[in-house]
C-alpha atoms as a PDB file:
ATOM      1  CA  UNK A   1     -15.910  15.638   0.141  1.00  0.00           C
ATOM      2  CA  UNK A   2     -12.936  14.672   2.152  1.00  0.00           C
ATOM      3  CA  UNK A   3     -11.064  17.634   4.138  1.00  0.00           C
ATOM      4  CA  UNK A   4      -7.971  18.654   2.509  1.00  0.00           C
ATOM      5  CA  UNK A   5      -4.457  18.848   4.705  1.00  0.00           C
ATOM      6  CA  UNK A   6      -1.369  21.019   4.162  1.00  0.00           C
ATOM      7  CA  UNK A   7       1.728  19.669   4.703  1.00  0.00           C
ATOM      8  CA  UNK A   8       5.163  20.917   4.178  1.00  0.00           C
ATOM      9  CA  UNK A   9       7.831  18.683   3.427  1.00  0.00           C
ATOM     10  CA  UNK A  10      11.869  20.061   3.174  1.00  0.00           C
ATOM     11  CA  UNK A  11      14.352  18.448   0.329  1.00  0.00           C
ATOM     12  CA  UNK A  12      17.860  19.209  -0.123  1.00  0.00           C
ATOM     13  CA  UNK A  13      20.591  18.140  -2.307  1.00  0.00           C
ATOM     14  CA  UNK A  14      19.967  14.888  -4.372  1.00  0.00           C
ATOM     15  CA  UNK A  15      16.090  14.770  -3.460  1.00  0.00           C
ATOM     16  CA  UNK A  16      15.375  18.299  -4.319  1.00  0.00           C
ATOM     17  CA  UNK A  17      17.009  17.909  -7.543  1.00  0.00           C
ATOM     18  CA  UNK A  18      15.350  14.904  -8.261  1.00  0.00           C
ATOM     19  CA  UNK A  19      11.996  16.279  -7.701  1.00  0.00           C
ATOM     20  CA  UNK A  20      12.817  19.824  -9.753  1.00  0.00           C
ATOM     21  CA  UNK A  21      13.791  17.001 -12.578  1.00  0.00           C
ATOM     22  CA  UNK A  22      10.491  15.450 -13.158  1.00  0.00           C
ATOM     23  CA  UNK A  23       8.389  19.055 -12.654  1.00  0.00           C
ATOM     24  CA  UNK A  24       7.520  21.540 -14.863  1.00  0.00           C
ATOM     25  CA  UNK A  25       8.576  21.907 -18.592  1.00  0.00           C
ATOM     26  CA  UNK A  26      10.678  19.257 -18.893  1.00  0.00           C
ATOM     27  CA  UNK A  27       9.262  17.221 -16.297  1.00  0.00           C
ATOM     28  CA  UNK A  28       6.430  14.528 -16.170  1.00  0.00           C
ATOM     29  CA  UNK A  29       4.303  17.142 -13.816  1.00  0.00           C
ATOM     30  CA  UNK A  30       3.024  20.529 -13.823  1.00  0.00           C
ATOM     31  CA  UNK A  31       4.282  21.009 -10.039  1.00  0.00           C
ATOM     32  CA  UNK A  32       5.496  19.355  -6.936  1.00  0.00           C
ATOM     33  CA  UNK A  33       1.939  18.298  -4.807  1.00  0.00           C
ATOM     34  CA  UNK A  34       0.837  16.771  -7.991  1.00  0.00           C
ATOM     35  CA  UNK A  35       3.964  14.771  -8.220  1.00  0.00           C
ATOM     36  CA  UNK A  36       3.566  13.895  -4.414  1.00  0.00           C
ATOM     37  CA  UNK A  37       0.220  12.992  -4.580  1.00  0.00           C
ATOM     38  CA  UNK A  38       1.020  10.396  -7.830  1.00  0.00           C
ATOM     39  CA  UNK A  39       3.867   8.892  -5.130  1.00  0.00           C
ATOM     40  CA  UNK A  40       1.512   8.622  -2.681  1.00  0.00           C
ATOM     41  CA  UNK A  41      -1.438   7.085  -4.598  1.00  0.00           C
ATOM     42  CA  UNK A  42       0.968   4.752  -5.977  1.00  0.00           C
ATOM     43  CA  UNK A  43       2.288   3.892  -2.523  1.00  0.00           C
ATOM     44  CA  UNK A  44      -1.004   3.210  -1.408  1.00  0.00           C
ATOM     45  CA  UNK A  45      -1.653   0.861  -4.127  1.00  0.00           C
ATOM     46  CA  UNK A  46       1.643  -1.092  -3.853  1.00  0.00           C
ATOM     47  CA  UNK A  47       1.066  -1.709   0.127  1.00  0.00           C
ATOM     48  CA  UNK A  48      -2.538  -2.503  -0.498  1.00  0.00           C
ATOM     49  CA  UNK A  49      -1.238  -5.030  -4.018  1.00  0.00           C
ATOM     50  CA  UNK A  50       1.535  -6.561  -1.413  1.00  0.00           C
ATOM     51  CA  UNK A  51      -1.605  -7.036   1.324  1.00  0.00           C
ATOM     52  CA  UNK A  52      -3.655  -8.818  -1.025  1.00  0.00           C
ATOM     53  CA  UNK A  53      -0.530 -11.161  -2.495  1.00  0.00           C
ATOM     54  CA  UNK A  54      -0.277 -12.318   0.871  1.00  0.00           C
ATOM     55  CA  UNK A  55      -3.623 -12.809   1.462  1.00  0.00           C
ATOM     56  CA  UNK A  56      -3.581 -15.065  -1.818  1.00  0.00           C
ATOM     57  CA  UNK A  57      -0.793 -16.790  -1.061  1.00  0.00           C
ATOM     58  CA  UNK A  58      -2.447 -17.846   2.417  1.00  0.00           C
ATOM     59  CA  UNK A  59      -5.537 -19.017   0.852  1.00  0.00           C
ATOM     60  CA  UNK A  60      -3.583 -20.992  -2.274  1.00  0.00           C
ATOM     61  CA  UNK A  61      -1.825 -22.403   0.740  1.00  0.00           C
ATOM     62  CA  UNK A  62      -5.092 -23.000   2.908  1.00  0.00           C
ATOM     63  CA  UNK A  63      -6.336 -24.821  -0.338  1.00  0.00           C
ATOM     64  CA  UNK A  64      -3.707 -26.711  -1.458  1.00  0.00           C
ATOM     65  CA  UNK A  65      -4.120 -28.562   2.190  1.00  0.00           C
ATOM     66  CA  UNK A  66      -4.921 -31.991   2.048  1.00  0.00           C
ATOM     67  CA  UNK A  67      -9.073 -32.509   3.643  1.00  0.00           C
ATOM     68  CA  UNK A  68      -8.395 -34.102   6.431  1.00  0.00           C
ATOM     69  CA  UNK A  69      -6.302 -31.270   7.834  1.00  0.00           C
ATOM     70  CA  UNK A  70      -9.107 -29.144   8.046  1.00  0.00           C
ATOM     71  CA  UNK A  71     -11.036 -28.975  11.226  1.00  0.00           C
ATOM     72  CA  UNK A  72     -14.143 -27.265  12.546  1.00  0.00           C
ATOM     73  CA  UNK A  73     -14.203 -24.402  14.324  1.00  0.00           C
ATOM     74  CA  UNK A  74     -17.113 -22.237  15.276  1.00  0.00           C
ATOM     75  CA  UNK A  75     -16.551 -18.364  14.779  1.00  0.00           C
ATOM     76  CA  UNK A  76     -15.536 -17.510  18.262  1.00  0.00           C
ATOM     77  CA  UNK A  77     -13.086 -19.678  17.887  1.00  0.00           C
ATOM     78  CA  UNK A  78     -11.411 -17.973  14.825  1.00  0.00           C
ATOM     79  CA  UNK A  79     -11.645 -14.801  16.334  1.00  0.00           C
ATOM     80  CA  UNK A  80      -9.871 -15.781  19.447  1.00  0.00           C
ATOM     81  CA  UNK A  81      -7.194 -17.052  17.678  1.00  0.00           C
ATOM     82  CA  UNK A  82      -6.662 -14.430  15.361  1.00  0.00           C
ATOM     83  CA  UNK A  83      -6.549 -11.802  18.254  1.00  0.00           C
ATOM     84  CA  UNK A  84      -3.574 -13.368  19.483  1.00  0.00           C
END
């Protein structure tokens, strides 16, 4: 099981409002780390959707390259050039 970390975050005006808003009765959750850990999780998956998009778009683009533009390269090649 993964360790578990405490954090403390302060929110005033707008942003503490906002967050009493959408917790407890009225709100969409029961309390404020669920509600953090939903923003977070769906943070995660937004930078990890946008990493794969461009990812796609590089290979669409890769593939969409006429033959002849392709070249050999052996593996320490690659790497080399995608250290720089």
């Amino acid at each position: 099981m993964a360790d578990t970390t405490t954090m403390t975050v302060r929110l005033s005006g707008m942003l503490s409002e906002f967050v009493a808003e959408n917790v407890g009765e009225n709100g969409a959750y029961e309390n404020v780390s669920e509600y953090i850990r939903d923003l977070i999780r769906r943070d995660k998956e937004r930078v990890e959707r946008e990493a794969f998009d461009r990812l796609k778009a590089e290979l669409t683009h890769a593939f969409a390259a006429p033959e002849e533009t392709y070249k050999p390269l052996a593996a320490a090649e690659v790497i080399t050039r995608n250290r720089s």
